[in-house]
PDB file of N, CA and C in Angstrom:
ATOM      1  N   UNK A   1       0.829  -1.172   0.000  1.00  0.00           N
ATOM      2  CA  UNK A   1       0.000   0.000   0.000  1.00  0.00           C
ATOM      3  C   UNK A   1       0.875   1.238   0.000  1.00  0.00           C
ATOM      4  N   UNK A   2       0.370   2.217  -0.248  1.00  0.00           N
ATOM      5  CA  UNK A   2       1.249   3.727  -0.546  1.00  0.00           C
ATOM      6  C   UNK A   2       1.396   3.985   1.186  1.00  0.00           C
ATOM      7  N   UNK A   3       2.263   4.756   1.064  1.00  0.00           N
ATOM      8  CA  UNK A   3       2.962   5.614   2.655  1.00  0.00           C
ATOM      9  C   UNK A   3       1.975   6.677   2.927  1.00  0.00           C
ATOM     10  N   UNK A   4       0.959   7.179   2.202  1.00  0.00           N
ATOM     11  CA  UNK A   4       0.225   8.524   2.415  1.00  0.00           C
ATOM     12  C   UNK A   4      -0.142   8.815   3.594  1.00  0.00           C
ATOM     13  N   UNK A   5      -0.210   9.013   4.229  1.00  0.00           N
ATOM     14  CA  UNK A   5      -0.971   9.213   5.601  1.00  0.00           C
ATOM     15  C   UNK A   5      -2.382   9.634   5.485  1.00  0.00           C
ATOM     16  N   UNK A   6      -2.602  10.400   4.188  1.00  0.00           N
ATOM     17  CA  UNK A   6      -3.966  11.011   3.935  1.00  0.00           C
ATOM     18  C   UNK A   6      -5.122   9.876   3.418  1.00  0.00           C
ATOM     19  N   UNK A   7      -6.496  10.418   3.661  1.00  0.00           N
ATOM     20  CA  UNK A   7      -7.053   9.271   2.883  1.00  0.00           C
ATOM     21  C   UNK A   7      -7.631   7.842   3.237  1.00  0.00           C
ATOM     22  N   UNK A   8      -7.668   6.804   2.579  1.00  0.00           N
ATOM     23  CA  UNK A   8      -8.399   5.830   3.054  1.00  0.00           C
ATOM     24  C   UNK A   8      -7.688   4.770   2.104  1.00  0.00           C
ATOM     25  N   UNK A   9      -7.341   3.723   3.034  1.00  0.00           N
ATOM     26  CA  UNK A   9      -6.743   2.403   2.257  1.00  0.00           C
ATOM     27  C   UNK A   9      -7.942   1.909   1.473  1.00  0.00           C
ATOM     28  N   UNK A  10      -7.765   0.942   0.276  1.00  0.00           N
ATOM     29  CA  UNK A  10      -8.542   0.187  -0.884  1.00  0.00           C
ATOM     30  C   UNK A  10      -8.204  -0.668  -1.134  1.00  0.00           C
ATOM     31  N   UNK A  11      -8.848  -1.949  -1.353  1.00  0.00           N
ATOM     32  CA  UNK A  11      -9.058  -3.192  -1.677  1.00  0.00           C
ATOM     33  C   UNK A  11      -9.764  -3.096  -3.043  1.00  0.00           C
ATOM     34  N   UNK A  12      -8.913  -3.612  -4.369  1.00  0.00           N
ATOM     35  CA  UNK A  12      -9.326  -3.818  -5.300  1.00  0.00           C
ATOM     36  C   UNK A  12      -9.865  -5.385  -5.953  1.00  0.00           C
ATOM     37  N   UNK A  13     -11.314  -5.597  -6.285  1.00  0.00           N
ATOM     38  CA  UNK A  13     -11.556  -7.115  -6.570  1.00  0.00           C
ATOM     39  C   UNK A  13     -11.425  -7.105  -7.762  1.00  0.00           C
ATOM     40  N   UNK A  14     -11.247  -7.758  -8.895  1.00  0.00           N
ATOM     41  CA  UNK A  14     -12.083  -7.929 -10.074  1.00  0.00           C
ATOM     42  C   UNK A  14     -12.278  -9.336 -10.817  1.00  0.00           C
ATOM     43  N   UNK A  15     -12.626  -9.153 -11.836  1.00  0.00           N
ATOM     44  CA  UNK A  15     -13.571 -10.360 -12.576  1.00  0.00           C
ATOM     45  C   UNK A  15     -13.047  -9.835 -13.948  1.00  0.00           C
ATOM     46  N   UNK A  16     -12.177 -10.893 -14.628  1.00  0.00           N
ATOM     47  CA  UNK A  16     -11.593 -10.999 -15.929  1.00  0.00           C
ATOM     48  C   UNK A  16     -12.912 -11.427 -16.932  1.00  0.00           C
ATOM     49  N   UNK A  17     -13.921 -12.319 -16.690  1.00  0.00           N
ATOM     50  CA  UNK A  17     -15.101 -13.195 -17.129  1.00  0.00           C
ATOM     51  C   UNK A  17     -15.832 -13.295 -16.618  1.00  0.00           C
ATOM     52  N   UNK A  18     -17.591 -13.566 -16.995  1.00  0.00           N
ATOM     53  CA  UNK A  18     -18.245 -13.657 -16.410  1.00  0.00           C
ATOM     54  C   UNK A  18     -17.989 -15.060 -15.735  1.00  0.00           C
ATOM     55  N   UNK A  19     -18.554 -15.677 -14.637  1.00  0.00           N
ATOM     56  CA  UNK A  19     -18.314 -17.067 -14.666  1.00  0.00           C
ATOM     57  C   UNK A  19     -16.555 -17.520 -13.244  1.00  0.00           C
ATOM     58  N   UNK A  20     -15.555 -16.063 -13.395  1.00  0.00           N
ATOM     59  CA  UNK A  20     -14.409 -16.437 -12.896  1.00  0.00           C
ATOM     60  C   UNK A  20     -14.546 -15.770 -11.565  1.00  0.00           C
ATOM     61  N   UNK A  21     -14.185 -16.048 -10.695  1.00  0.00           N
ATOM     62  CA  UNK A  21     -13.902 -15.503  -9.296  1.00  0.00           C
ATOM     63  C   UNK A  21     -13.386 -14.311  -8.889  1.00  0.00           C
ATOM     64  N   UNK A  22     -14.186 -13.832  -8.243  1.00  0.00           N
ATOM     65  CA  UNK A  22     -13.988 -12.593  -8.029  1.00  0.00           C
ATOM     66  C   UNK A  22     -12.434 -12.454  -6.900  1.00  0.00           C
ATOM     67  N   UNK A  23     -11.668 -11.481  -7.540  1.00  0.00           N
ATOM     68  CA  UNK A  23      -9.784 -11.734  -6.728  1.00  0.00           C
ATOM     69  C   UNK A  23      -9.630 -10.643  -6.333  1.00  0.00           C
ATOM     70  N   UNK A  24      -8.580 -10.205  -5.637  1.00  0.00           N
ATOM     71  CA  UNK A  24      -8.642  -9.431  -5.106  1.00  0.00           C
ATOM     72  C   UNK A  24      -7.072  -9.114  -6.052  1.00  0.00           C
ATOM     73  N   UNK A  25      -7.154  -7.653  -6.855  1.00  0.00           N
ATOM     74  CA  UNK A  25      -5.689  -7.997  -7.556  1.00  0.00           C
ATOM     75  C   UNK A  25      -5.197  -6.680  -6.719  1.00  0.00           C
ATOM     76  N   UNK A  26      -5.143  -5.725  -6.137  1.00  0.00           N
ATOM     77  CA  UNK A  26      -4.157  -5.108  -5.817  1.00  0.00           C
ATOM     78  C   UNK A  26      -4.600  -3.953  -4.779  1.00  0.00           C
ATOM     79  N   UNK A  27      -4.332  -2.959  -3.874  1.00  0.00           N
ATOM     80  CA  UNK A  27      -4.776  -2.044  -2.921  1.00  0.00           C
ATOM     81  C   UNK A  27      -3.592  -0.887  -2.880  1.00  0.00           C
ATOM     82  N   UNK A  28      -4.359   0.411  -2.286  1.00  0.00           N
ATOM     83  CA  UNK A  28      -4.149   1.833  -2.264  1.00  0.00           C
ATOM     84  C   UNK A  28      -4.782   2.646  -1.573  1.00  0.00           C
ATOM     85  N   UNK A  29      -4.091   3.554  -1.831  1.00  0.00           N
ATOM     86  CA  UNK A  29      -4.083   4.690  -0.587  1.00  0.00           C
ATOM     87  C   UNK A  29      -4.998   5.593  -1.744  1.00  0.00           C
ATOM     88  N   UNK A  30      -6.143   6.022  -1.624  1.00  0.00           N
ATOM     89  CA  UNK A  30      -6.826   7.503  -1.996  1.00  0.00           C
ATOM     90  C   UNK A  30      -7.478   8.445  -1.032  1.00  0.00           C
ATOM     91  N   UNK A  31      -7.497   9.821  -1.262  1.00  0.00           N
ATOM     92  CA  UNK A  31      -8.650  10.614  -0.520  1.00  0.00           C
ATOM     93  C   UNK A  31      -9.390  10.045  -0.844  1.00  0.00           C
ATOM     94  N   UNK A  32     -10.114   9.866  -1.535  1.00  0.00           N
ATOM     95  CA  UNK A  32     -11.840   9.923  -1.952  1.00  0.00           C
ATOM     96  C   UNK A  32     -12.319   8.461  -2.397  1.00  0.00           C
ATOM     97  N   UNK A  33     -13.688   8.065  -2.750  1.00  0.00           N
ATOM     98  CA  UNK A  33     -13.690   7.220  -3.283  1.00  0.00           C
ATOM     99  C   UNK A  33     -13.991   7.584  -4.770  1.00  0.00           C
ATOM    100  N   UNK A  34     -14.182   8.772  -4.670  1.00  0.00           N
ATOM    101  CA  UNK A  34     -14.027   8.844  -6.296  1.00  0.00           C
ATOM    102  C   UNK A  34     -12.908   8.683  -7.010  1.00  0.00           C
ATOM    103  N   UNK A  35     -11.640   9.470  -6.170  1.00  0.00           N
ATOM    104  CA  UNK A  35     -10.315   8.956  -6.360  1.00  0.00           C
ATOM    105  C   UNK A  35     -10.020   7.992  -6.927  1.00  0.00           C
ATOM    106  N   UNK A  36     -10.785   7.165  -5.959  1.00  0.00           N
ATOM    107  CA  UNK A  36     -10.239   5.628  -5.876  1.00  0.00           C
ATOM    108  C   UNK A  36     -10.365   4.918  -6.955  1.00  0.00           C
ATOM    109  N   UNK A  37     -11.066   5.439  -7.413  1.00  0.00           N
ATOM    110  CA  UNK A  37     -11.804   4.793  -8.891  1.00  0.00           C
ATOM    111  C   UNK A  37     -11.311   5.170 -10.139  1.00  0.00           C
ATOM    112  N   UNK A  38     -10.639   6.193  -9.557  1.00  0.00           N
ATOM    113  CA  UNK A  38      -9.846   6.235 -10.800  1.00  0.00           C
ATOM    114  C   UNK A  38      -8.788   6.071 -11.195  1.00  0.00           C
ATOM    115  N   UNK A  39      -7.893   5.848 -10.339  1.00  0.00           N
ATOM    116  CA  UNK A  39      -7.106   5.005  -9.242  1.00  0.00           C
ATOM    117  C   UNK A  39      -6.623   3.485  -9.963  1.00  0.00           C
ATOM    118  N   UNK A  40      -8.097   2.618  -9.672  1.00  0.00           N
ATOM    119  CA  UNK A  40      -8.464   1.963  -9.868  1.00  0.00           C
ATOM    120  C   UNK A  40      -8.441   1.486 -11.578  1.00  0.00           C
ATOM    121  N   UNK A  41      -8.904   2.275 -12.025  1.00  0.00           N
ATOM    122  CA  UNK A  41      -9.384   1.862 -13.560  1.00  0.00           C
ATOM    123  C   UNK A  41      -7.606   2.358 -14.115  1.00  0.00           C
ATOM    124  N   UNK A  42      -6.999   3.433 -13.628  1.00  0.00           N
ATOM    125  CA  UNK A  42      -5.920   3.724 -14.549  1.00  0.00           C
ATOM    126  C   UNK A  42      -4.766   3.300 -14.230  1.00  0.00           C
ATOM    127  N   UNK A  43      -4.667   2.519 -12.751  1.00  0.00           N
ATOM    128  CA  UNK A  43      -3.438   1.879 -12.235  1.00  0.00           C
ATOM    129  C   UNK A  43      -3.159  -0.076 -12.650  1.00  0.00           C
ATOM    130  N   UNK A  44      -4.558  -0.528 -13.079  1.00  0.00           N
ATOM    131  CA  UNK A  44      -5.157  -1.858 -12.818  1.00  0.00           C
ATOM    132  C   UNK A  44      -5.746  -2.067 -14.672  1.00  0.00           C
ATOM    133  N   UNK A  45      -5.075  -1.475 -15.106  1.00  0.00           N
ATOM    134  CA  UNK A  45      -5.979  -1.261 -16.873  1.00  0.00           C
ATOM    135  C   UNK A  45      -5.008  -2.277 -17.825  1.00  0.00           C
ATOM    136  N   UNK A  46      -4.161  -3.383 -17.185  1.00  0.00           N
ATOM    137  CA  UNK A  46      -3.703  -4.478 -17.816  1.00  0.00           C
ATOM    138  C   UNK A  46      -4.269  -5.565 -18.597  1.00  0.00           C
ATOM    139  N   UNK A  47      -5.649  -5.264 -17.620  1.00  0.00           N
ATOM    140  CA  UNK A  47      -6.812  -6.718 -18.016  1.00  0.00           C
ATOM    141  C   UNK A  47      -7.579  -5.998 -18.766  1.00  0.00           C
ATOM    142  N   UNK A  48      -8.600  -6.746 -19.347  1.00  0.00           N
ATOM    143  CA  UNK A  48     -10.320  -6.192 -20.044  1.00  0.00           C
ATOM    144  C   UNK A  48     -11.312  -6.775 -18.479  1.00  0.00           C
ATOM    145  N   UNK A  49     -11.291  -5.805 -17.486  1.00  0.00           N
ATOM    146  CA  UNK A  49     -11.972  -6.667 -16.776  1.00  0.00           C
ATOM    147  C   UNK A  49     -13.453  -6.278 -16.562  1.00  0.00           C
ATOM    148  N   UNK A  50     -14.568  -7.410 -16.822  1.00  0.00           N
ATOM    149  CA  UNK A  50     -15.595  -7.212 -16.309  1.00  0.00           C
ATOM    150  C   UNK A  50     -16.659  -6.847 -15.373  1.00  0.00           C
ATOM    151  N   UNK A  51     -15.626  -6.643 -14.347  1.00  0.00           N
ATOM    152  CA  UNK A  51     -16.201  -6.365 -13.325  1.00  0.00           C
ATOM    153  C   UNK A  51     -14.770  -5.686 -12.179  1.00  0.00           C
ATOM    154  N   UNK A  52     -15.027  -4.224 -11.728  1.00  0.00           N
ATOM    155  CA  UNK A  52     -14.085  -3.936 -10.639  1.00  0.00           C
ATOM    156  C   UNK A  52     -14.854  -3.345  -9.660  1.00  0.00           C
ATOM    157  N   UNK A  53     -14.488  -3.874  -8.333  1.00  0.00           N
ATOM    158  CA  UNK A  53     -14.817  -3.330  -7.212  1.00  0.00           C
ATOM    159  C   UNK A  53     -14.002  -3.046  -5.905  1.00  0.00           C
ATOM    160  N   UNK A  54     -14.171  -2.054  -5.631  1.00  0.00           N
ATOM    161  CA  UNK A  54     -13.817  -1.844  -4.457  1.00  0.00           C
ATOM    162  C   UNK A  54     -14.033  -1.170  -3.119  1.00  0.00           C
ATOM    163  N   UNK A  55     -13.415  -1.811  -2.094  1.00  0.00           N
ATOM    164  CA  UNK A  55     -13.815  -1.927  -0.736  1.00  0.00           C
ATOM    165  C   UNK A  55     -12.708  -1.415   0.293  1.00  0.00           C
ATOM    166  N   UNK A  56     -13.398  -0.416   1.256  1.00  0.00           N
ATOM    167  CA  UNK A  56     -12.583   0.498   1.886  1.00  0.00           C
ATOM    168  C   UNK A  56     -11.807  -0.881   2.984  1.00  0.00           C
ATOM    169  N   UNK A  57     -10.628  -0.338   3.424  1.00  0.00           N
ATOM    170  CA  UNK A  57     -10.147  -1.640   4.390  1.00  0.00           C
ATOM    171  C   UNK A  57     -11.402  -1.363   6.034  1.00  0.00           C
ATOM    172  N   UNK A  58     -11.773  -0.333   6.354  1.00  0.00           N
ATOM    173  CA  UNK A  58     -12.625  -0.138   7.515  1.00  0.00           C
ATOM    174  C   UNK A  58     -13.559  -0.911   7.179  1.00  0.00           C
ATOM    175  N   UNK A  59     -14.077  -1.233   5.949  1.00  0.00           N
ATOM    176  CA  UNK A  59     -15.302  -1.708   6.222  1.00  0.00           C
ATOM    177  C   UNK A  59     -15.136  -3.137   5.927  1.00  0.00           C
ATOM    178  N   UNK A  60     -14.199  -3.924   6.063  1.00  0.00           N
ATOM    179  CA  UNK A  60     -13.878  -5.254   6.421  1.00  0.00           C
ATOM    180  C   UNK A  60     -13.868  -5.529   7.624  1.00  0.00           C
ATOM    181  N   UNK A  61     -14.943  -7.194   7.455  1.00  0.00           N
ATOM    182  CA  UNK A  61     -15.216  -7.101   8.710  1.00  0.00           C
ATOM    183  C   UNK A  61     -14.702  -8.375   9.142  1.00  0.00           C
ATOM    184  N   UNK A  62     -13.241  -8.862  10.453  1.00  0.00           N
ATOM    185  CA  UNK A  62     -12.638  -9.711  10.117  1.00  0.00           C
ATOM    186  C   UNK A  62     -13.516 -10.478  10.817  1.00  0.00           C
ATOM    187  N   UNK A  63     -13.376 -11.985  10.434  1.00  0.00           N
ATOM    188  CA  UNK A  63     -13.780 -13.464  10.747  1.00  0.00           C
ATOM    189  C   UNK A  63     -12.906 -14.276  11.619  1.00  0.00           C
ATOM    190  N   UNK A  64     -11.414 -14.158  10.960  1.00  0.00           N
ATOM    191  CA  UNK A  64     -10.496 -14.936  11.568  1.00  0.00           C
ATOM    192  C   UNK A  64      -9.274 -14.444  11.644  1.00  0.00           C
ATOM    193  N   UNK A  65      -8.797 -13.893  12.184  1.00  0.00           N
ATOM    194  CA  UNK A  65      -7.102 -12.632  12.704  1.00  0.00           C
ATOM    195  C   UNK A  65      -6.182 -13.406  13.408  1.00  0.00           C
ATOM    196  N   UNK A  66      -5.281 -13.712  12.683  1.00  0.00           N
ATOM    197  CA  UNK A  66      -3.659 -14.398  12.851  1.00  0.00           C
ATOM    198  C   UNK A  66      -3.571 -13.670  14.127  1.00  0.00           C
ATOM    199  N   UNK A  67      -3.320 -14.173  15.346  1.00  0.00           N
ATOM    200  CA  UNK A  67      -2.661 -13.412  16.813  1.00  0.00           C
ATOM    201  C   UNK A  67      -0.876 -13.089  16.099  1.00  0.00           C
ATOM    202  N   UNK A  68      -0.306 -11.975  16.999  1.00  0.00           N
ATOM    203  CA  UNK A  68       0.394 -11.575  16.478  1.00  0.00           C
ATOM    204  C   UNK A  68       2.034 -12.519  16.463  1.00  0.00           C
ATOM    205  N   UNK A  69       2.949 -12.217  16.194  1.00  0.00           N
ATOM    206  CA  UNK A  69       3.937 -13.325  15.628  1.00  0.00           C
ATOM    207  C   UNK A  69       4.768 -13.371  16.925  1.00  0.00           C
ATOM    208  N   UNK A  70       4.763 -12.474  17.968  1.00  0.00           N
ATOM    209  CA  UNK A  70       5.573 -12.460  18.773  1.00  0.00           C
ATOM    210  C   UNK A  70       4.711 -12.588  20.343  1.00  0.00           C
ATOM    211  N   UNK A  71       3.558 -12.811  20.024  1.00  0.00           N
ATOM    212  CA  UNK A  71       2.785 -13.146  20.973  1.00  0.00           C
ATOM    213  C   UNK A  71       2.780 -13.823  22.211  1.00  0.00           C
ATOM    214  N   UNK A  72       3.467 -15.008  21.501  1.00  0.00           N
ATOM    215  CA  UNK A  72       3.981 -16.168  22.171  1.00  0.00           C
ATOM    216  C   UNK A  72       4.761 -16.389  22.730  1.00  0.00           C
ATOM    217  N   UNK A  73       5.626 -15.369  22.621  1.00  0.00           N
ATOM    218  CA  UNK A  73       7.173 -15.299  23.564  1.00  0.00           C
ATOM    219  C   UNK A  73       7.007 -14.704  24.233  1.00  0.00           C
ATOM    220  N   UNK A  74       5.749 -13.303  24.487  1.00  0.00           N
ATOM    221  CA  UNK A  74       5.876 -12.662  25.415  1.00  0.00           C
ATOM    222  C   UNK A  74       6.445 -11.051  24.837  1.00  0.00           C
ATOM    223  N   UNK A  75       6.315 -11.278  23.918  1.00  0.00           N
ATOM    224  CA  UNK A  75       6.881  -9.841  22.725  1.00  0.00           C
ATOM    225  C   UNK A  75       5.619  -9.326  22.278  1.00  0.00           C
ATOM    226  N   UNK A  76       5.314  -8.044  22.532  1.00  0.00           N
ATOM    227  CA  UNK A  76       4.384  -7.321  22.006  1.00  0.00           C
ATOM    228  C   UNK A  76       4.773  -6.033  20.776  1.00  0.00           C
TER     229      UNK A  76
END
């Protein structure tokens, strides 16, 4: 992801075909979500893809979170 401090991290999905799984190909730092989108379409414009979406990282909502790597020793 970019260093910006400004703004809002992004999760980019897309869909090459109808029919193929929706992936997650790459994420960024924008102000806006309009930004983002454009962002989006002019950073990610390798494929013909059918479908792009994206999703702010706040509004992921986790299920299952790795405890941290140093946890276990007593390292925070």
């Amino acid at each position: 992801m970019s260093y910006s401090s400004e703004g809002n991290d992004y999760f980019l999905f897309t869909r090459i075909k109808r029919g193929d799984d929706l992936v997650q190909v790459g994420s960024f730092r924008a102000g806006s979500d309009e930004l983002a989108k454009v962002y989006a379409q002019r950073i990610y414009d390798e494929e013909d893809w059918v479908e792009m979406h994206l999703v702010k990282n706040s509004d992921l909502i986790p299920v299952r979170v790795p405890e941290g790597l140093f946890e276990k020793e007593g390292v925070k």
